[in-house]
PDB file of N, CA and C in Angstrom:
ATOM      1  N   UNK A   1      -1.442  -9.446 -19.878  1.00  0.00           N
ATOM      2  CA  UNK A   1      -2.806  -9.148 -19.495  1.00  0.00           C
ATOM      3  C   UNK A   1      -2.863  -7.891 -18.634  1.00  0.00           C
ATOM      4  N   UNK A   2      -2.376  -7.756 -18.119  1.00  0.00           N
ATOM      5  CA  UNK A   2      -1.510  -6.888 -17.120  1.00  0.00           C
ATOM      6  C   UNK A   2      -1.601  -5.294 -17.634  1.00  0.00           C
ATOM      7  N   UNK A   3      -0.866  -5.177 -18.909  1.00  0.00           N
ATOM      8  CA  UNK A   3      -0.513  -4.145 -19.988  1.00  0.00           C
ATOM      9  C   UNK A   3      -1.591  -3.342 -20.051  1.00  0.00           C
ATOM     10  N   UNK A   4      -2.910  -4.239 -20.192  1.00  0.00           N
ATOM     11  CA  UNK A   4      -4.191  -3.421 -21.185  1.00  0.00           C
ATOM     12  C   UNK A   4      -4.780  -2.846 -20.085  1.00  0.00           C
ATOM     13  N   UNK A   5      -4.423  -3.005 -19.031  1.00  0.00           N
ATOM     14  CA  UNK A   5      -5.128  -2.654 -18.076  1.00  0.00           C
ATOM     15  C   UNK A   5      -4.373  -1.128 -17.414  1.00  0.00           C
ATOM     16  N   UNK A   6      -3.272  -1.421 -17.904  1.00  0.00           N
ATOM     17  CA  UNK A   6      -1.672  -0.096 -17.343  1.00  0.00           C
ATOM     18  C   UNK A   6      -2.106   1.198 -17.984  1.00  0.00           C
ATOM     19  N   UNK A   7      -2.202   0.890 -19.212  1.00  0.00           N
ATOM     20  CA  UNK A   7      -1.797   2.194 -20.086  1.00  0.00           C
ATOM     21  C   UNK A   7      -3.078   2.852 -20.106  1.00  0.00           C
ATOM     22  N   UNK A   8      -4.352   2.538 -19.911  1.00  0.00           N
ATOM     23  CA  UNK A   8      -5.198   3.850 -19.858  1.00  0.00           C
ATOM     24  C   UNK A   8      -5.054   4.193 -18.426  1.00  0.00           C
ATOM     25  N   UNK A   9      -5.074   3.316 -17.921  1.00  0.00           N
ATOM     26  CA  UNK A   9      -4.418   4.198 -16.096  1.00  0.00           C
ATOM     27  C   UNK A   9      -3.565   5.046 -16.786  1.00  0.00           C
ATOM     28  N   UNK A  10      -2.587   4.592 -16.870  1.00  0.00           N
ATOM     29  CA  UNK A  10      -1.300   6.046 -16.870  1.00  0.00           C
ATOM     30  C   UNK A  10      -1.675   7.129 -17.783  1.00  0.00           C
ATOM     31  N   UNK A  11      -2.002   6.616 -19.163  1.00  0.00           N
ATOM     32  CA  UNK A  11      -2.976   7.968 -19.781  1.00  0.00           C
ATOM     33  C   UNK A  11      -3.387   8.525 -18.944  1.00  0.00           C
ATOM     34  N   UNK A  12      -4.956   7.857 -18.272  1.00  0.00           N
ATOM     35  CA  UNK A  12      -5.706   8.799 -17.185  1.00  0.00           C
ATOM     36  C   UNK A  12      -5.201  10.003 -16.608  1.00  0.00           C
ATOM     37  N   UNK A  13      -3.601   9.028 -15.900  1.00  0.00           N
ATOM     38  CA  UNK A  13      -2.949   9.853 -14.550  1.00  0.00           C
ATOM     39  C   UNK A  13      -2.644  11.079 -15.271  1.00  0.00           C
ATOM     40  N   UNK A  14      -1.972  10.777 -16.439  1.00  0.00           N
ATOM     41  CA  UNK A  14      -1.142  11.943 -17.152  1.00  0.00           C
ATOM     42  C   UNK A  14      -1.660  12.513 -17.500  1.00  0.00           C
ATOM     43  N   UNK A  15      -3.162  12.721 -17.896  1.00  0.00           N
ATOM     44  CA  UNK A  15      -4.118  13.600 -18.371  1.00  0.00           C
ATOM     45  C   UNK A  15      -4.588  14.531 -17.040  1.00  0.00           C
ATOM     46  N   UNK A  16      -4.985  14.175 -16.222  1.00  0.00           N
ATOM     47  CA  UNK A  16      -5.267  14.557 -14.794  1.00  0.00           C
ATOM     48  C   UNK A  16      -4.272  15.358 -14.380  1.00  0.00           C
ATOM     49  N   UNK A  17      -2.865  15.096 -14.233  1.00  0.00           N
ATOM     50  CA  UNK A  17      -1.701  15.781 -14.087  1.00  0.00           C
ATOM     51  C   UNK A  17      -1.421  17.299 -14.518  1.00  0.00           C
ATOM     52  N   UNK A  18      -1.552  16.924 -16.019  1.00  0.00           N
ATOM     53  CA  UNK A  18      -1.489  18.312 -16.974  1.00  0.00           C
ATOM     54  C   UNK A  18      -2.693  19.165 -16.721  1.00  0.00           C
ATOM     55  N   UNK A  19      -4.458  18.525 -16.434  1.00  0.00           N
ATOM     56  CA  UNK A  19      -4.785  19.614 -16.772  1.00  0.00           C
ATOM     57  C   UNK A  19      -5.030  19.971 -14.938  1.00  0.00           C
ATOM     58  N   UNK A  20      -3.837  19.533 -14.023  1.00  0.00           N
ATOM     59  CA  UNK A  20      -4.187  20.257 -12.845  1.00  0.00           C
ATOM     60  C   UNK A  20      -3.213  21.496 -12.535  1.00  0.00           C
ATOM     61  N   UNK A  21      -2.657  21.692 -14.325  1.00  0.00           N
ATOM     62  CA  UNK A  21      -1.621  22.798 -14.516  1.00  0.00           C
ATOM     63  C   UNK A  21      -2.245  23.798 -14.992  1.00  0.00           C
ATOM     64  N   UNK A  22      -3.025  25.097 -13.874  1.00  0.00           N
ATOM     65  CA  UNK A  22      -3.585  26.128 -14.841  1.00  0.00           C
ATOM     66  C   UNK A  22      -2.446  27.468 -14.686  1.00  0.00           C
ATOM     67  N   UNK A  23      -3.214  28.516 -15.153  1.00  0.00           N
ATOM     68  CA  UNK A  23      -2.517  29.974 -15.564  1.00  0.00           C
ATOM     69  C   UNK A  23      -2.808  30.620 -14.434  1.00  0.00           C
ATOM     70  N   UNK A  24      -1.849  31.297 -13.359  1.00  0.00           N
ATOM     71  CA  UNK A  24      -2.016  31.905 -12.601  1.00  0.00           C
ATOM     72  C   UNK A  24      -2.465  33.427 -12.500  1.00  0.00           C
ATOM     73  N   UNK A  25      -3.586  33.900 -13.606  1.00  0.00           N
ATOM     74  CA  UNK A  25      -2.880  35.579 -14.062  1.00  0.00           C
ATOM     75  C   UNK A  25      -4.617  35.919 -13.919  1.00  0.00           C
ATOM     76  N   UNK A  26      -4.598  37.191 -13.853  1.00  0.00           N
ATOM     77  CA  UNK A  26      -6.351  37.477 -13.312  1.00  0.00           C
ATOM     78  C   UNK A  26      -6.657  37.261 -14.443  1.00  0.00           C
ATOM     79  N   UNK A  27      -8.303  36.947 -14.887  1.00  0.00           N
ATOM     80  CA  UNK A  27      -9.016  36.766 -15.516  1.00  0.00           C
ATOM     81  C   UNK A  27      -9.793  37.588 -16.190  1.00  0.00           C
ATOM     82  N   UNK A  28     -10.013  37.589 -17.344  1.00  0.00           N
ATOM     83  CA  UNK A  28     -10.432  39.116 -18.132  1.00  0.00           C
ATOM     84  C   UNK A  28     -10.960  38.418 -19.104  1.00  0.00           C
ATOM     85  N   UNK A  29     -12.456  39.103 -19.500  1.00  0.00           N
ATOM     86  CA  UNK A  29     -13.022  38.740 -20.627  1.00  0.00           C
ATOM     87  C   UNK A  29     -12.474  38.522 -22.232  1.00  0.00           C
ATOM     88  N   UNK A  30     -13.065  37.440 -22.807  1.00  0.00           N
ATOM     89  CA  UNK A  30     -12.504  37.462 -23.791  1.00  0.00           C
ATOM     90  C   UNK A  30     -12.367  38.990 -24.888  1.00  0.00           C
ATOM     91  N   UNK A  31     -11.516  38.888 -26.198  1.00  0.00           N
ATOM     92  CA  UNK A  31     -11.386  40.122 -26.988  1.00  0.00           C
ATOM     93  C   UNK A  31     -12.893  40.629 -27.363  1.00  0.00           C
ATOM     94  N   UNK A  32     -13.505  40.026 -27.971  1.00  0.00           N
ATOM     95  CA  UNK A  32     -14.594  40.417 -28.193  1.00  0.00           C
ATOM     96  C   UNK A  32     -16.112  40.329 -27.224  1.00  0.00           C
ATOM     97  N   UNK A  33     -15.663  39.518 -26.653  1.00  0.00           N
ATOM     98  CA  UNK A  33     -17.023  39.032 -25.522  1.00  0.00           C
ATOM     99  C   UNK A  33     -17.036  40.622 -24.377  1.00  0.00           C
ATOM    100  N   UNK A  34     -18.267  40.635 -23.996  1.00  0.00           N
ATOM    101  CA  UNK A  34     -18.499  41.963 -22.971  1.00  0.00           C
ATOM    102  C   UNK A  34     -19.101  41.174 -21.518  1.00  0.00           C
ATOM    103  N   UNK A  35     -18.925  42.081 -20.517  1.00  0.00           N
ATOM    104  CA  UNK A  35     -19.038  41.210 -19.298  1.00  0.00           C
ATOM    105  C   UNK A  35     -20.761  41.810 -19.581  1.00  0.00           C
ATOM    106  N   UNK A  36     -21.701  40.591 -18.513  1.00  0.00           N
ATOM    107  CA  UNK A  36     -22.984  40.624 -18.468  1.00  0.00           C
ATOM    108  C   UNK A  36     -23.403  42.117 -18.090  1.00  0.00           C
ATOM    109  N   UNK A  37     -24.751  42.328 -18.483  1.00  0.00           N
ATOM    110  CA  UNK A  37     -25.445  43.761 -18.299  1.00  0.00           C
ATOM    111  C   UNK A  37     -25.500  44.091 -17.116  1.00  0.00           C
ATOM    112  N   UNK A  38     -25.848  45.376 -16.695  1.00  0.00           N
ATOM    113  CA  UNK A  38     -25.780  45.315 -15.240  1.00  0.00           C
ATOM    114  C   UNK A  38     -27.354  44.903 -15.041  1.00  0.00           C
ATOM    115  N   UNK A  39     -27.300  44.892 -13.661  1.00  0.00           N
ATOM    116  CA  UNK A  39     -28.853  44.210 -13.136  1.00  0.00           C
ATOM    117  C   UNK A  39     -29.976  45.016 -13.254  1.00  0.00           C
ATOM    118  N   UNK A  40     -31.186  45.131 -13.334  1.00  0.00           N
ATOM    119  CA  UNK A  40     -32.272  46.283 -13.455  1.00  0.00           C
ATOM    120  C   UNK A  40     -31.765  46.696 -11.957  1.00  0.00           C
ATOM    121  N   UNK A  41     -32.104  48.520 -11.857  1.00  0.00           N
ATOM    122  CA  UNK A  41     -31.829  49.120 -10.942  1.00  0.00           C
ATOM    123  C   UNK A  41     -30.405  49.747 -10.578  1.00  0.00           C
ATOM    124  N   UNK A  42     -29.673  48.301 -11.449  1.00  0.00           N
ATOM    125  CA  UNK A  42     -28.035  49.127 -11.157  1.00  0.00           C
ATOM    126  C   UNK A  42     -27.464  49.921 -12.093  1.00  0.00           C
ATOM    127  N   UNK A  43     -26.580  51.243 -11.168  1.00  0.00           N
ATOM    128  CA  UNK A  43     -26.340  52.513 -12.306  1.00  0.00           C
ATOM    129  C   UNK A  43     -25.613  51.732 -13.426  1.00  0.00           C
ATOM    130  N   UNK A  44     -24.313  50.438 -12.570  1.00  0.00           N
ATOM    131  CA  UNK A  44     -23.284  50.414 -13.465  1.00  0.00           C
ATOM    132  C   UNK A  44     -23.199  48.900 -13.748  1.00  0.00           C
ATOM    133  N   UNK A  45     -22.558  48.240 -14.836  1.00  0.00           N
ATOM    134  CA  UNK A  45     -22.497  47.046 -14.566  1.00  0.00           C
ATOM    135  C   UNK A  45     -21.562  46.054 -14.146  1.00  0.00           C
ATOM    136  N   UNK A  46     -21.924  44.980 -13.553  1.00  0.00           N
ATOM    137  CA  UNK A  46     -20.383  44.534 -12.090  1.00  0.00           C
ATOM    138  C   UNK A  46     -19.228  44.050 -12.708  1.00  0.00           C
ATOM    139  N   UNK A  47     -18.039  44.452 -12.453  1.00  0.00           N
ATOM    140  CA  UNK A  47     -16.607  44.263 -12.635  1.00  0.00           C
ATOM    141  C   UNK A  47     -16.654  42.518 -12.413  1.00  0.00           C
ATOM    142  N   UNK A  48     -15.120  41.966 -13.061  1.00  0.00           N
ATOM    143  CA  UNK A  48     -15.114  41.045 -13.260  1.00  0.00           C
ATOM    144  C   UNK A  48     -14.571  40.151 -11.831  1.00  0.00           C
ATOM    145  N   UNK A  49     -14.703  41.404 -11.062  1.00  0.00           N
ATOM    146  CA  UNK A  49     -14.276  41.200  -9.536  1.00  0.00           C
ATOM    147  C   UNK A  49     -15.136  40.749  -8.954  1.00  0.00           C
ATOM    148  N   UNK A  50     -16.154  41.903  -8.870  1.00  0.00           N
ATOM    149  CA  UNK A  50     -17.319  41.963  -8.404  1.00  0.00           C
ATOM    150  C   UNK A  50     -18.093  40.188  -8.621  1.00  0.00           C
ATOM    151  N   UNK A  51     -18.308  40.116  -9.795  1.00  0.00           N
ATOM    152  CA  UNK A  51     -18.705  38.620 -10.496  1.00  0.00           C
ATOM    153  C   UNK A  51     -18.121  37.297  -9.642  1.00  0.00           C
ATOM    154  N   UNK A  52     -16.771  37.470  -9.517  1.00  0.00           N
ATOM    155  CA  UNK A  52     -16.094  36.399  -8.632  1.00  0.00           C
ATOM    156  C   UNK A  52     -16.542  36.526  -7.092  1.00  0.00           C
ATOM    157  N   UNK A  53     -16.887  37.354  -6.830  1.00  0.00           N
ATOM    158  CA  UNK A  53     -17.354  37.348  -5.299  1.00  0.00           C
ATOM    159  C   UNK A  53     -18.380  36.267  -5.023  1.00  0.00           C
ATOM    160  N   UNK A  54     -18.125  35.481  -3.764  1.00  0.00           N
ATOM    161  CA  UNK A  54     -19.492  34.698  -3.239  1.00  0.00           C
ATOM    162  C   UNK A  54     -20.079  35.671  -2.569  1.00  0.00           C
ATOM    163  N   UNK A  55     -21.440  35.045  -2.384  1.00  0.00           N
ATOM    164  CA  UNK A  55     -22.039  35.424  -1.331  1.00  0.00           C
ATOM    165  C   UNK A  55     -22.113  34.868   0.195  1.00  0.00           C
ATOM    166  N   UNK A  56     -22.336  35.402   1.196  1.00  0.00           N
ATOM    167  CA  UNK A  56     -22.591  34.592   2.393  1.00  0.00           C
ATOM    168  C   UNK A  56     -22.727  33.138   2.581  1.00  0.00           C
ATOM    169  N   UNK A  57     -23.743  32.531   1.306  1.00  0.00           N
ATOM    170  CA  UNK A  57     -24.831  31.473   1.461  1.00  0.00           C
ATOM    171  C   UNK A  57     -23.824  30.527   0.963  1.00  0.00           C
ATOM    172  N   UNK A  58     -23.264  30.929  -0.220  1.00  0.00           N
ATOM    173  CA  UNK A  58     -22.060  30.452  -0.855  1.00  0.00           C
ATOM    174  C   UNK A  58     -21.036  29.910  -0.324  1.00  0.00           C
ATOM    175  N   UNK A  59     -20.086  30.552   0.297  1.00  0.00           N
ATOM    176  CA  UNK A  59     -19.080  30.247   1.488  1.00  0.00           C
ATOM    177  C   UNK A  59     -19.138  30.689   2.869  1.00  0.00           C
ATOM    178  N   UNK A  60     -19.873  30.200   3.498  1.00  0.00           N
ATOM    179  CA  UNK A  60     -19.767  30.678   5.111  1.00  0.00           C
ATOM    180  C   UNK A  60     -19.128  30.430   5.896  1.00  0.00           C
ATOM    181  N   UNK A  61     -19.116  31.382   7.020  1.00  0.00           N
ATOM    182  CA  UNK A  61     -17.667  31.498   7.668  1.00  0.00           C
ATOM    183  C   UNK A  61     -17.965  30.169   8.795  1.00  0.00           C
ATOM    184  N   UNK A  62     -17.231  29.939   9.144  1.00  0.00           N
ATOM    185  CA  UNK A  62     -16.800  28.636   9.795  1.00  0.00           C
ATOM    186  C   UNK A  62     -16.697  29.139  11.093  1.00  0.00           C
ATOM    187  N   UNK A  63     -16.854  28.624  12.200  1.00  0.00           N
ATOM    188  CA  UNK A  63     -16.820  29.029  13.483  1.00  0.00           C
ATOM    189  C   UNK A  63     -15.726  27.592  14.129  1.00  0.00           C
ATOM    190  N   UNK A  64     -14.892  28.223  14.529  1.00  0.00           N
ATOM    191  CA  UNK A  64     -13.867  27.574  14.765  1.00  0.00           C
ATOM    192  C   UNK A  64     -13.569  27.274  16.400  1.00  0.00           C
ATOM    193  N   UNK A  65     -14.494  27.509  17.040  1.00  0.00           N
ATOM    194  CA  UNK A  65     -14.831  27.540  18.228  1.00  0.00           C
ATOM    195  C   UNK A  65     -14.275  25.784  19.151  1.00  0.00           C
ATOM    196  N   UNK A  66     -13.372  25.845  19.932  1.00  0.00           N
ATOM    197  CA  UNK A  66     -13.399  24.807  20.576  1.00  0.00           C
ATOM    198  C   UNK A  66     -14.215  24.292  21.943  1.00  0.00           C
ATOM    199  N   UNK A  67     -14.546  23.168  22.035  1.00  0.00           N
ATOM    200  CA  UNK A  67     -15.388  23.078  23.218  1.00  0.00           C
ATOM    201  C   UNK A  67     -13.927  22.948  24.844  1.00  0.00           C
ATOM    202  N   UNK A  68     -14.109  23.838  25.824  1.00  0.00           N
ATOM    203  CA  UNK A  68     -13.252  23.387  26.505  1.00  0.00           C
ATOM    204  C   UNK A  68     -13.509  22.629  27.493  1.00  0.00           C
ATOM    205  N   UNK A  69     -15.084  22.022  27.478  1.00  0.00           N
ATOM    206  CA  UNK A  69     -15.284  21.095  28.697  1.00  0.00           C
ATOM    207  C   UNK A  69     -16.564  20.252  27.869  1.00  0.00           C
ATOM    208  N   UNK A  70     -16.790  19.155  28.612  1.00  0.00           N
ATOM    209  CA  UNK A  70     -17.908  18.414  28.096  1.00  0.00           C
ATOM    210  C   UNK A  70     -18.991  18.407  28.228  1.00  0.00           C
ATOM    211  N   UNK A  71     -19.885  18.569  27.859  1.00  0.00           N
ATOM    212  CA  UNK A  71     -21.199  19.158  28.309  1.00  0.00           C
ATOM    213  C   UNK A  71     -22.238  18.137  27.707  1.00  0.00           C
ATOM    214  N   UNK A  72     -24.044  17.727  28.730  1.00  0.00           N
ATOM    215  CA  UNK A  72     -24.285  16.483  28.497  1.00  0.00           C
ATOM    216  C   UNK A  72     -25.255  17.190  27.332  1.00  0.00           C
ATOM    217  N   UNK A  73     -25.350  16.122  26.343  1.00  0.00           N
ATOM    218  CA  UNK A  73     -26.378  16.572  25.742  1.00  0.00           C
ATOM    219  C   UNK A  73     -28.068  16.197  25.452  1.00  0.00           C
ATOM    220  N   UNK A  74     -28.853  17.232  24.722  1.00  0.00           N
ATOM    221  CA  UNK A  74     -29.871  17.208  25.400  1.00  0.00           C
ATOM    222  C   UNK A  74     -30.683  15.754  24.782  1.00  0.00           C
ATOM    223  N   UNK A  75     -32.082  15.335  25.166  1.00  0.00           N
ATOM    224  CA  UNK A  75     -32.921  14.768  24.693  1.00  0.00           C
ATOM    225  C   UNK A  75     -33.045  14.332  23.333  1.00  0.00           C
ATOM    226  N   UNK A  76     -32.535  13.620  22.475  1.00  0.00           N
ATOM    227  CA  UNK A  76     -33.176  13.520  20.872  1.00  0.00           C
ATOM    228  C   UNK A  76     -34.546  13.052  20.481  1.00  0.00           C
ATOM    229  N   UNK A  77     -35.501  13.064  20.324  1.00  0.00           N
ATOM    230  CA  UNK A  77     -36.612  12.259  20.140  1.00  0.00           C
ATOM    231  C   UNK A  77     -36.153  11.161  18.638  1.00  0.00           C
ATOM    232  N   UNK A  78     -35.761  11.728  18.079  1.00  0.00           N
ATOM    233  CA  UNK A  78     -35.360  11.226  16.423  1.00  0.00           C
ATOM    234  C   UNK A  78     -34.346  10.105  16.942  1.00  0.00           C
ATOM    235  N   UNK A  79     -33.252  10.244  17.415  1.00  0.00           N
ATOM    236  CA  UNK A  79     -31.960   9.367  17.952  1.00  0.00           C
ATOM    237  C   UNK A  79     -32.872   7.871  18.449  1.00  0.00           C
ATOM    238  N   UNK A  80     -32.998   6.953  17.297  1.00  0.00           N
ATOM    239  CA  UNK A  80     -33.154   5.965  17.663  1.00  0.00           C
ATOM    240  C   UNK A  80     -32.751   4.772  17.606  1.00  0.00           C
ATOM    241  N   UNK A  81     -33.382   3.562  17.968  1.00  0.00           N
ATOM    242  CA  UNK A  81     -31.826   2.377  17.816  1.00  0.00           C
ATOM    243  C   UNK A  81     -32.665   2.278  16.322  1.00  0.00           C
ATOM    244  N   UNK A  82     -31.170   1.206  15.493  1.00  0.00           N
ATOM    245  CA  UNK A  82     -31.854   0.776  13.746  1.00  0.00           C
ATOM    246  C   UNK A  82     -32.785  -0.550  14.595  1.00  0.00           C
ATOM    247  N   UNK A  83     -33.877  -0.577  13.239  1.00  0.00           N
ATOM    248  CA  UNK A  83     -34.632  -1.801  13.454  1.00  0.00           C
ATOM    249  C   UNK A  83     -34.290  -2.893  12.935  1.00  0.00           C
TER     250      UNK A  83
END
């Protein structure tokens, strides 16, 4: 009973495994495919670099700031007990 329950687990695992094996090599449009137009306004259109870039909103920088003392905090109006 045991069995039927094993082998799509281990399928699963082994499927999961392989495809967490990718190609380490930069990325370049396919042979025939062309990268997107450039944007209205722009002279040229953006590299496949350019494309991979986030923006700000995308990944923001993290402030890594430690507190070195405790400090009280203020008033919540919202912070209430559950009913």
């Amino acid at each position: 009973m045991m069995r039927n329950g094993l082998l799509p687990a281990i399928g699963l695992g082994l499927t999961l495994a392989l495809s967490a094996c990718g190609s380490r090599q930069d990325l370049e449009p396919l042979a025939n495919a062309s990268l997107p137009v450039a944007p209205y306004g722009a002279p040229d259109p953006p590299t496949a670099e350019e494309l991979l870039e986030l923006d700000a909103l995308a990944a923001p920088e993290r402030s890594v700031e430690l507190r070195r003392r405790s400090e009280e905090r203020e008033d919540d109006p919202f912070d209430l007990p559950p009913e």
